[in-house]
Every structure is written in C-alpha cells, then in structure tokens.
PDB file of N, CA and C in Angstrom:
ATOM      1  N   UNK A   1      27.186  36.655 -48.522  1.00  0.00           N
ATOM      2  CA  UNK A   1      28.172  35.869 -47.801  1.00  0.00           C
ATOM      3  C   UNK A   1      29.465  35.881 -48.588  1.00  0.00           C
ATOM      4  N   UNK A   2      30.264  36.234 -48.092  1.00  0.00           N
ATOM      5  CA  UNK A   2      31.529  36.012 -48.458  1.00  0.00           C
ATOM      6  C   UNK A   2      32.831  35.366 -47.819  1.00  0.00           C
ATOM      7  N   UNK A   3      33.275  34.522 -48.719  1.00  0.00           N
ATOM      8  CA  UNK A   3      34.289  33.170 -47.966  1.00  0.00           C
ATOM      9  C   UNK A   3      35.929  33.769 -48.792  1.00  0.00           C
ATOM     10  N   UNK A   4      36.459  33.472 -47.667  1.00  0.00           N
ATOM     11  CA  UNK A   4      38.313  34.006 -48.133  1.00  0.00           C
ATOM     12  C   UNK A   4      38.740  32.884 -47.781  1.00  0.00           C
ATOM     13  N   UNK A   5      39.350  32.035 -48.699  1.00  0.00           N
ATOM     14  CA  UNK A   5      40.212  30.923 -48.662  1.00  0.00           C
ATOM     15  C   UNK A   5      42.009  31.389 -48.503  1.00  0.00           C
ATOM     16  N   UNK A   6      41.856  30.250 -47.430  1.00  0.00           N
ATOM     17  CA  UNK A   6      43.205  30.560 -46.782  1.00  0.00           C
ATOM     18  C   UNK A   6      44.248  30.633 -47.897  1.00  0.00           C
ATOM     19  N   UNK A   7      44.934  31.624 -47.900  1.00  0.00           N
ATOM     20  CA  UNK A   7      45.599  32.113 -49.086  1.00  0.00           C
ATOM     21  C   UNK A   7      45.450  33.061 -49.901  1.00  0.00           C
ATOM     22  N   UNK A   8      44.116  33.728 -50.019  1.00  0.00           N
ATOM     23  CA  UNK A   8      43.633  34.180 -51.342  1.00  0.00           C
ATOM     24  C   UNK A   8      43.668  35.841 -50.247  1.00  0.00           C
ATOM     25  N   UNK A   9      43.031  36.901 -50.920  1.00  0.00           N
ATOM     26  CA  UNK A   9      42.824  38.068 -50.246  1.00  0.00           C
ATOM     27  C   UNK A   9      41.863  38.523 -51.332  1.00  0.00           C
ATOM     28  N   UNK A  10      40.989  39.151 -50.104  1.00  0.00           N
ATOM     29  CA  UNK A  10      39.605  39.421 -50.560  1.00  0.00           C
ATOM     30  C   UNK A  10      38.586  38.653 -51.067  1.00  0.00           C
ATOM     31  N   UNK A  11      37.633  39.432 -51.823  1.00  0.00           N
ATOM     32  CA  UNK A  11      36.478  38.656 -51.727  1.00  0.00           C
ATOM     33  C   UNK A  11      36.397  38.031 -53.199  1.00  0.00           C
ATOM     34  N   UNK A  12      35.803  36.890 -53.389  1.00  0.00           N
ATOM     35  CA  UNK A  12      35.577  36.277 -54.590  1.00  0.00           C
ATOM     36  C   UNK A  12      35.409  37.357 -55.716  1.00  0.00           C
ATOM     37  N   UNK A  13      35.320  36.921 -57.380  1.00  0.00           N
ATOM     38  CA  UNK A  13      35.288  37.898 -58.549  1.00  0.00           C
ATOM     39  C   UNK A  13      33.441  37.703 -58.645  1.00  0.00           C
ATOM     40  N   UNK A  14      33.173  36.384 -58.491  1.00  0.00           N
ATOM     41  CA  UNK A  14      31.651  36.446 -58.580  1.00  0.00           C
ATOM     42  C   UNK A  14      30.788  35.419 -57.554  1.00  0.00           C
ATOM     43  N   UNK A  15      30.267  35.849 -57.393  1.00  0.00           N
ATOM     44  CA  UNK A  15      29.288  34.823 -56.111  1.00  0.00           C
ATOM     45  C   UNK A  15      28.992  33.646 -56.253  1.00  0.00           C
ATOM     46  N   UNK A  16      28.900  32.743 -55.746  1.00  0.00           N
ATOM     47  CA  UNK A  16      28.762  31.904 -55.810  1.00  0.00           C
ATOM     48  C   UNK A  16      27.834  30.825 -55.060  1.00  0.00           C
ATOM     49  N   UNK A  17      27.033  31.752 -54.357  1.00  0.00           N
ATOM     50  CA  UNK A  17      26.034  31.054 -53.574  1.00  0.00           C
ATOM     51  C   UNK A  17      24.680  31.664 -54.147  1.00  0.00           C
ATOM     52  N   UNK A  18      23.738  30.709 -54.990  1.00  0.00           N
ATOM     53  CA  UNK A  18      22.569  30.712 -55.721  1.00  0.00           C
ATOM     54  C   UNK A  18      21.472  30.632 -54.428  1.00  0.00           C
ATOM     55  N   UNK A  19      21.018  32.111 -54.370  1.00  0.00           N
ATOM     56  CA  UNK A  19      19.551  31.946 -53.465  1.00  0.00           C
ATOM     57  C   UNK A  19      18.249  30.518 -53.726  1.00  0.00           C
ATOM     58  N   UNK A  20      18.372  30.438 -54.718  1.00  0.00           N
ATOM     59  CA  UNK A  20      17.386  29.170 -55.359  1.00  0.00           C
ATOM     60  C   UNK A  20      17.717  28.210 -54.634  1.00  0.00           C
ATOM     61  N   UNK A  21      18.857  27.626 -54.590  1.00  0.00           N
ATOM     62  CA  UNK A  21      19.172  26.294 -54.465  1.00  0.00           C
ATOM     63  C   UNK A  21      19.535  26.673 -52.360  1.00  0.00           C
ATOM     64  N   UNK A  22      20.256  27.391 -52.278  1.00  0.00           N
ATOM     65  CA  UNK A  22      19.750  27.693 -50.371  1.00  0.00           C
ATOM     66  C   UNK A  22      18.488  27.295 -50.139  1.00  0.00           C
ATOM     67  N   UNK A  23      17.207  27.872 -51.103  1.00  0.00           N
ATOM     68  CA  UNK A  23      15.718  27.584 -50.763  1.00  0.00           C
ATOM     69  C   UNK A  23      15.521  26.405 -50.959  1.00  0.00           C
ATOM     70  N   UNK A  24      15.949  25.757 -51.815  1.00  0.00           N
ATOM     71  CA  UNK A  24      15.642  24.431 -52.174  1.00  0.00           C
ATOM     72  C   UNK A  24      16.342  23.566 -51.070  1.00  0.00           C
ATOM     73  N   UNK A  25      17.602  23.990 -50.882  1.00  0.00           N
ATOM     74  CA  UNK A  25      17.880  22.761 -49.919  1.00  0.00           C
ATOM     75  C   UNK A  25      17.682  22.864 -48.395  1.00  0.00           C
ATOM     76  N   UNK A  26      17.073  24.374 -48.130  1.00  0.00           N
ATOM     77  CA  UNK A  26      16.577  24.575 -46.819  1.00  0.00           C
ATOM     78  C   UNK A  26      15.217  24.023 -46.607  1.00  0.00           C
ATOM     79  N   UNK A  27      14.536  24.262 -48.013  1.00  0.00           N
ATOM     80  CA  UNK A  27      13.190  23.051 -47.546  1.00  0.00           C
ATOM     81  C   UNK A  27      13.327  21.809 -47.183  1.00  0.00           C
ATOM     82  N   UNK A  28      14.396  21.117 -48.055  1.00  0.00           N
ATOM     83  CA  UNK A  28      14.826  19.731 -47.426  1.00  0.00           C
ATOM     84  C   UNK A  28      15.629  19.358 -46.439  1.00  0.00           C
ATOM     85  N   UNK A  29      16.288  20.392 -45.358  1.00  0.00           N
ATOM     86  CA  UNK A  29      16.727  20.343 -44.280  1.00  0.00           C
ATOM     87  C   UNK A  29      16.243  19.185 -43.222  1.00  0.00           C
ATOM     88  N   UNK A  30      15.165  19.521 -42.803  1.00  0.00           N
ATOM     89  CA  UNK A  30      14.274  18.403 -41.810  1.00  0.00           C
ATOM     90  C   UNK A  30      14.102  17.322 -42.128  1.00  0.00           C
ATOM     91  N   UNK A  31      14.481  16.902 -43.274  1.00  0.00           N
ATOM     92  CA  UNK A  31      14.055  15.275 -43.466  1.00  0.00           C
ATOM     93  C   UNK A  31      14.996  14.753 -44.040  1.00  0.00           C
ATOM     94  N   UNK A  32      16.461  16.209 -44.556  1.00  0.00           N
ATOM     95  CA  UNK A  32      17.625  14.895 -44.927  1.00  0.00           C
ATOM     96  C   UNK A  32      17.909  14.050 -43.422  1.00  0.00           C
ATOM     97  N   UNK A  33      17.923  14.935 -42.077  1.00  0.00           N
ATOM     98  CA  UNK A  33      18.528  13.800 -41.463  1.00  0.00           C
ATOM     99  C   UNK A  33      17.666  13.119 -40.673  1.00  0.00           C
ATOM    100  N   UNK A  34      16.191  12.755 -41.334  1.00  0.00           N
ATOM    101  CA  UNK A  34      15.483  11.830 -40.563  1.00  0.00           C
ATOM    102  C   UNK A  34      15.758  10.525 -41.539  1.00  0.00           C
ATOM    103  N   UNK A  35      16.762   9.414 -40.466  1.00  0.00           N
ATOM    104  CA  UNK A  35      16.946   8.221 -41.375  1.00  0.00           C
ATOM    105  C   UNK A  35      15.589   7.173 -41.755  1.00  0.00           C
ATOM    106  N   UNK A  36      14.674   7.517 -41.498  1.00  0.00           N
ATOM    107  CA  UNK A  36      13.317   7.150 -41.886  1.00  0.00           C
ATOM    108  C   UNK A  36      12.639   7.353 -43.254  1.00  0.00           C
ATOM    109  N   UNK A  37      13.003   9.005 -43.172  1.00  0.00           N
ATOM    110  CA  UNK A  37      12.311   9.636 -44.553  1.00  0.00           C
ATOM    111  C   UNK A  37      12.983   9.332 -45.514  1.00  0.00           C
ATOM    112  N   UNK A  38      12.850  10.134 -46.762  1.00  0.00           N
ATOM    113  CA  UNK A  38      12.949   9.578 -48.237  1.00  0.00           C
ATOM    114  C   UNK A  38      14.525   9.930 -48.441  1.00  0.00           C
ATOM    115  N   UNK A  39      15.300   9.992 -47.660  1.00  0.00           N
ATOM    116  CA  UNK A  39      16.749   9.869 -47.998  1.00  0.00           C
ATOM    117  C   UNK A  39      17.039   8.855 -47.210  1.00  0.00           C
ATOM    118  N   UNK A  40      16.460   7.811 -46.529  1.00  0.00           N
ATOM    119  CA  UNK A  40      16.781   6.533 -45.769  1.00  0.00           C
ATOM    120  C   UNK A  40      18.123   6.307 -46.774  1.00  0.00           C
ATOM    121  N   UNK A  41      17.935   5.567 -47.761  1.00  0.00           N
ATOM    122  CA  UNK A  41      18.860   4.933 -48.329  1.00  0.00           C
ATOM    123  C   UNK A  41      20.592   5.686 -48.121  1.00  0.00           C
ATOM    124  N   UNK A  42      20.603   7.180 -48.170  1.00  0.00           N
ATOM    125  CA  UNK A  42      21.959   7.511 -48.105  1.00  0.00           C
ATOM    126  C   UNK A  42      22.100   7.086 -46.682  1.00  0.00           C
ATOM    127  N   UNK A  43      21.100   6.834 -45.687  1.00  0.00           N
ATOM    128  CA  UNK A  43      21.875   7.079 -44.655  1.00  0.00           C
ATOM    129  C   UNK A  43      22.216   5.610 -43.938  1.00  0.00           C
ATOM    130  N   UNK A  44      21.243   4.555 -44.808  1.00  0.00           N
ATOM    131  CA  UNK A  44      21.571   2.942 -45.038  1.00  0.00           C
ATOM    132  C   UNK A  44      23.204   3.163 -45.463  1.00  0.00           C
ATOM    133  N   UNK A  45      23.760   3.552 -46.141  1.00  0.00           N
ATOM    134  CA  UNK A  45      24.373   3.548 -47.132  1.00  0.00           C
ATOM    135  C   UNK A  45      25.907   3.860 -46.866  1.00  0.00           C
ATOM    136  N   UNK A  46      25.730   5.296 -46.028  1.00  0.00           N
ATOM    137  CA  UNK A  46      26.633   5.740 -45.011  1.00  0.00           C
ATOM    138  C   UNK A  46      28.004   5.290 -44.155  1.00  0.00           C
ATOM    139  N   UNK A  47      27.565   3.929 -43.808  1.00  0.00           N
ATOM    140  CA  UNK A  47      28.631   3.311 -43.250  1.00  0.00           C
ATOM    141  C   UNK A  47      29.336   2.690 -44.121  1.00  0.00           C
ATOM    142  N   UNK A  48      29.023   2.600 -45.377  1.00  0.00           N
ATOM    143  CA  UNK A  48      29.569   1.893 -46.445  1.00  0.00           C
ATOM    144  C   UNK A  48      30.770   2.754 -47.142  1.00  0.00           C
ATOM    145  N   UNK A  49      30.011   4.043 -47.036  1.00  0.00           N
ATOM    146  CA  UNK A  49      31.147   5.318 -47.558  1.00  0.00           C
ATOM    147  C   UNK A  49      32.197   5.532 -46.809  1.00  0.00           C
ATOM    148  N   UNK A  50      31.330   5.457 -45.574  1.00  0.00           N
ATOM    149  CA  UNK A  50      32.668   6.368 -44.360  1.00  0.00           C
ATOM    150  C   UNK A  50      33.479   4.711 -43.984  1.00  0.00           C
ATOM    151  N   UNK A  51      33.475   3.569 -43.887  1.00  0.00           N
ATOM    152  CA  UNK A  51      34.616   2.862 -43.803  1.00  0.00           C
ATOM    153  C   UNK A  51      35.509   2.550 -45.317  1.00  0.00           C
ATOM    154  N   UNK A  52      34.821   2.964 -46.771  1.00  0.00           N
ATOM    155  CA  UNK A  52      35.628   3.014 -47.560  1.00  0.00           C
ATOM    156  C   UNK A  52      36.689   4.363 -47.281  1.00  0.00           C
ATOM    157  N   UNK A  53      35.744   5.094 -46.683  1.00  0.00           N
ATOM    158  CA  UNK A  53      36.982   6.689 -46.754  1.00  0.00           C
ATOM    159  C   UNK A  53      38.009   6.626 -45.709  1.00  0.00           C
ATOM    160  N   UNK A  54      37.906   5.407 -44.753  1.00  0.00           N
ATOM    161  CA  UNK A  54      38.607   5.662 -43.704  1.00  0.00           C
ATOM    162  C   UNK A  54      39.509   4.882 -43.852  1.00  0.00           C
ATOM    163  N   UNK A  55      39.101   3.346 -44.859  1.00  0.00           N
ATOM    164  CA  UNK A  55      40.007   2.595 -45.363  1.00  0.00           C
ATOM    165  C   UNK A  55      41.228   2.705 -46.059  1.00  0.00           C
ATOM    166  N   UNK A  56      40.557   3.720 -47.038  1.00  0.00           N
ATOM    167  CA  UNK A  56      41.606   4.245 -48.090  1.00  0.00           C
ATOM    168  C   UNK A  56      42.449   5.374 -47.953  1.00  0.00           C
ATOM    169  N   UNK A  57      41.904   5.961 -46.625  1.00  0.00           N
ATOM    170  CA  UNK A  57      43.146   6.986 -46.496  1.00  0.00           C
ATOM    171  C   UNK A  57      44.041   6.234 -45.278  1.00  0.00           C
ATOM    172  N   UNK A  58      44.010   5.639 -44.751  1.00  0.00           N
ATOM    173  CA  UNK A  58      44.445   4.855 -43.667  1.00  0.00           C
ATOM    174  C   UNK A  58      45.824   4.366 -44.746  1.00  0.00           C
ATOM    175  N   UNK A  59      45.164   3.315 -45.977  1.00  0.00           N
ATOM    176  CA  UNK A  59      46.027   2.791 -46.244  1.00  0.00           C
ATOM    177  C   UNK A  59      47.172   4.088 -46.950  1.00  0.00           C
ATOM    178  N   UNK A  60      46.408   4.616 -47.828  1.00  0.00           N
ATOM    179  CA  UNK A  60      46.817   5.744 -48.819  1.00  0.00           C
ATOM    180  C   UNK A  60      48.190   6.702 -47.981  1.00  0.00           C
ATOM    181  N   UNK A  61      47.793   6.916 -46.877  1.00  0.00           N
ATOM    182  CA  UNK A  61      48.788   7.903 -45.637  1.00  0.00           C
ATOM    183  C   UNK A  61      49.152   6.724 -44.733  1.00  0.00           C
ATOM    184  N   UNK A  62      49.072   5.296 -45.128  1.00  0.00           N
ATOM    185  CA  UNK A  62      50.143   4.669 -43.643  1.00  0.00           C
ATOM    186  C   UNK A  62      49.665   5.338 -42.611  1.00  0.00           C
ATOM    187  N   UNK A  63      48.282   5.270 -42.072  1.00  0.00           N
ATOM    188  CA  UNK A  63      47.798   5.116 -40.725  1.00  0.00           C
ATOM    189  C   UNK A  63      47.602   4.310 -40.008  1.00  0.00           C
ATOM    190  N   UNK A  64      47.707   3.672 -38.753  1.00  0.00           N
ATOM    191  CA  UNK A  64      46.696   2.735 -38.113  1.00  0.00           C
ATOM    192  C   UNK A  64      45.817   2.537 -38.523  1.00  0.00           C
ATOM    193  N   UNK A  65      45.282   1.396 -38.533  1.00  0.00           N
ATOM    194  CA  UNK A  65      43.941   0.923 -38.911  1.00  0.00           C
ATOM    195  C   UNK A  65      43.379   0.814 -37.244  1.00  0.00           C
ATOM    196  N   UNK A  66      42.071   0.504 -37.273  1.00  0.00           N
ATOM    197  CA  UNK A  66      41.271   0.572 -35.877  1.00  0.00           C
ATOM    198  C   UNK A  66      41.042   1.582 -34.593  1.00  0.00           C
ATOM    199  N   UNK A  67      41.754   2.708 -34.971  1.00  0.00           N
ATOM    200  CA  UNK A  67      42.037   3.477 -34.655  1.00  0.00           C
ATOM    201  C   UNK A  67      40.235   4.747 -34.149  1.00  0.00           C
ATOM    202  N   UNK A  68      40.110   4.996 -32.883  1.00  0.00           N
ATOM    203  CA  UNK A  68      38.903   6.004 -32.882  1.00  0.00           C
ATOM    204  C   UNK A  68      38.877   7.245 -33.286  1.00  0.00           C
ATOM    205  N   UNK A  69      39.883   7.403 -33.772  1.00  0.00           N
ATOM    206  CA  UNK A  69      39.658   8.837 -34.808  1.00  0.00           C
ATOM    207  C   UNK A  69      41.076   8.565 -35.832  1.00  0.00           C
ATOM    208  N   UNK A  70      40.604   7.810 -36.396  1.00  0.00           N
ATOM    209  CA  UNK A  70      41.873   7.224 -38.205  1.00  0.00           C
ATOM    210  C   UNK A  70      41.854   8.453 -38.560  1.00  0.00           C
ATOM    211  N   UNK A  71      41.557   9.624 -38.845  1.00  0.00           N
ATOM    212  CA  UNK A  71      41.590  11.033 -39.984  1.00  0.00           C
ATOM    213  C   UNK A  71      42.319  11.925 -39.017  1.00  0.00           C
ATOM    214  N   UNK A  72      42.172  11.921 -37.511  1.00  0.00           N
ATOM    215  CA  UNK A  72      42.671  12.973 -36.482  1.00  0.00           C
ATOM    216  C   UNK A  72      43.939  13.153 -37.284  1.00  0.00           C
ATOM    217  N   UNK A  73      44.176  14.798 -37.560  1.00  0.00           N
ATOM    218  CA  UNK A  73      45.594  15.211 -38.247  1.00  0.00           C
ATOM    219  C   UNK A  73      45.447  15.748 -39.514  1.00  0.00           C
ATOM    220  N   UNK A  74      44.766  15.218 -40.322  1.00  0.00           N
ATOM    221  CA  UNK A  74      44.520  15.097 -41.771  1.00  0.00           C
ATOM    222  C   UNK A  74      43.452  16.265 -41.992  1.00  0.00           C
ATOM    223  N   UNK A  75      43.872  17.092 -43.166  1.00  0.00           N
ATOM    224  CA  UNK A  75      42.277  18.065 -43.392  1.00  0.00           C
ATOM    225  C   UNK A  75      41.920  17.306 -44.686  1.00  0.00           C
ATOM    226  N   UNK A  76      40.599  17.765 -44.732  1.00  0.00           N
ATOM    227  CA  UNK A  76      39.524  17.068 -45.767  1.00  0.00           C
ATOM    228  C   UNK A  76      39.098  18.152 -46.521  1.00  0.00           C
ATOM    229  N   UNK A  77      38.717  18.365 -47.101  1.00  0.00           N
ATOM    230  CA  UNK A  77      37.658  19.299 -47.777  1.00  0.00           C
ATOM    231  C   UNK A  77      36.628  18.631 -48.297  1.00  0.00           C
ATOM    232  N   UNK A  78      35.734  18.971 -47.901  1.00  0.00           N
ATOM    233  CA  UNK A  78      33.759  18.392 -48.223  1.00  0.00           C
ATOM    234  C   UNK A  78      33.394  19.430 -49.674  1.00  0.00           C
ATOM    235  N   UNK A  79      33.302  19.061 -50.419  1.00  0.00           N
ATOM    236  CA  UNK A  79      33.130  19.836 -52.102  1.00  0.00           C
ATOM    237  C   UNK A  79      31.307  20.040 -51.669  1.00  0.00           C
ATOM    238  N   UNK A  80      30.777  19.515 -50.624  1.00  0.00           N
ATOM    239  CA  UNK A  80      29.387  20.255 -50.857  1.00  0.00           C
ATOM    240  C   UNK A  80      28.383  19.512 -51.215  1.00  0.00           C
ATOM    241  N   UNK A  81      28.520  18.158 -51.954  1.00  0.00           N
ATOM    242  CA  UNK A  81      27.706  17.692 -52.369  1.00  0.00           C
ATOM    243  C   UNK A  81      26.601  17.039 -52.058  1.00  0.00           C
ATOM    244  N   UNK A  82      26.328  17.517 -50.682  1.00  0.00           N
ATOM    245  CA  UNK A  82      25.147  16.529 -50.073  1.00  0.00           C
ATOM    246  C   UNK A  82      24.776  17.504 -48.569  1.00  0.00           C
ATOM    247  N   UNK A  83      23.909  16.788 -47.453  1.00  0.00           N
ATOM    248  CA  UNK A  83      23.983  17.313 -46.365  1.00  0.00           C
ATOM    249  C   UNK A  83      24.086  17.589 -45.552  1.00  0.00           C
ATOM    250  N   UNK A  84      25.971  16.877 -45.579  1.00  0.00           N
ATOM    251  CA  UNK A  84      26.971  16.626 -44.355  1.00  0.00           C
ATOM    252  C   UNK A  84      26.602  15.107 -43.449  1.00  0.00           C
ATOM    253  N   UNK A  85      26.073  14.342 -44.366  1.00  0.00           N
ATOM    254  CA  UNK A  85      26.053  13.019 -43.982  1.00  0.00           C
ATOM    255  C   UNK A  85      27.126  12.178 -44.072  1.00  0.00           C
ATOM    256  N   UNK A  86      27.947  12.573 -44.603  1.00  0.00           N
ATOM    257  CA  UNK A  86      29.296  12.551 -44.837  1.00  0.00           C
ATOM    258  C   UNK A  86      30.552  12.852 -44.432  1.00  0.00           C
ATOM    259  N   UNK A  87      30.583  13.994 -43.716  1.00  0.00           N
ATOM    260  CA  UNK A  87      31.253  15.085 -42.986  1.00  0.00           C
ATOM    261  C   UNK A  87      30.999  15.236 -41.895  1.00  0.00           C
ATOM    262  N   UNK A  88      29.723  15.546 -41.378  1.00  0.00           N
ATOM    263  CA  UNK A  88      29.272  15.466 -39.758  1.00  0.00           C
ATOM    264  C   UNK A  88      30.008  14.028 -39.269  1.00  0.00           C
ATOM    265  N   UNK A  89      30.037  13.187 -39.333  1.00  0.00           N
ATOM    266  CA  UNK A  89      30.619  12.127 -38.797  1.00  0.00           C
ATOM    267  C   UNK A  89      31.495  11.890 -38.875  1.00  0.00           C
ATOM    268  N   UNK A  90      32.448  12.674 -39.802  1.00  0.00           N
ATOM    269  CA  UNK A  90      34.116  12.211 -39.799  1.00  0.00           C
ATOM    270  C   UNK A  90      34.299  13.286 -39.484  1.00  0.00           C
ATOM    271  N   UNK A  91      33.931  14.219 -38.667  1.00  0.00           N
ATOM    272  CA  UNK A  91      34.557  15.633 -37.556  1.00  0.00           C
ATOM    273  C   UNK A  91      35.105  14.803 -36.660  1.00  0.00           C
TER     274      UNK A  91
END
C-alpha cells in the first residue's frame, strides 16, 4: 500500500504499514465496535471525548456552539490511534 500526501510526490522512503499489527488489529475488528464487549469502556467514554473535541475547537476557531455539524469546514487528521471510534462519528 502506498499513501501520497497531498503535497509530497511519490511513494514513501520506507513503509510503514507493519503486517503484524494489520493482523493483530484485524483480529480485533468485530468486537472493537460491539459496545458490549471488552472495549465497552472506550465506547462509555466516547461522548466524553467527542463533546470535549467539539468544545474546544468550537471555542479555539470561534464557531457556533450547538450547531449539527460544529467541525463542517474544518479538516482533522485522525493520527491512527484507535478504531475510528473517534473519527467515524465526527465525519
């Protein structure tokens, strides 16, 4: 797989996507987003993140507050760290 960031030309100097960890987190696919199973807690947790993130850029960029899509306009970048429990919902 190869990713070209807007700006750059061509392909990365070294790869950066570890087959291991694809396997690893493709086994845990099916049950990150069952809010039941053993990641309940992020997804308890969730609304706690996404109205701090919506809070603070609201205030941070002078947006409306209450607003049904506060981020519409704005790009984000998701660094990856989880399994879009985070991101799927602020699309």
């Amino acid at each position: 797989m190869t990713v070209t960031i807007e700006g750059s030309t061509g392909a990365p100097s070294t790869p950066s996507i570890d087959p291991d960890e694809v396997a690893k987190f493709s086994a845990m696919a099916a049950d990150w987003w069952n809010p039941r199973g053993k990641f309940r807690p992020l997804h308890k947790f969730n609304p706690v993140r996404l109205r701090f993130i919506r809070e603070t850029a609201e205030q941070h960029f002078g947006l409306a507050s209450g607003l049904k899509e506060p981020l519409k306009g704005l790009r984000l970048l998701d660094i990856g760290c989880g399994g879009g429990l985070v991101c799927e919902p602020m699309t």
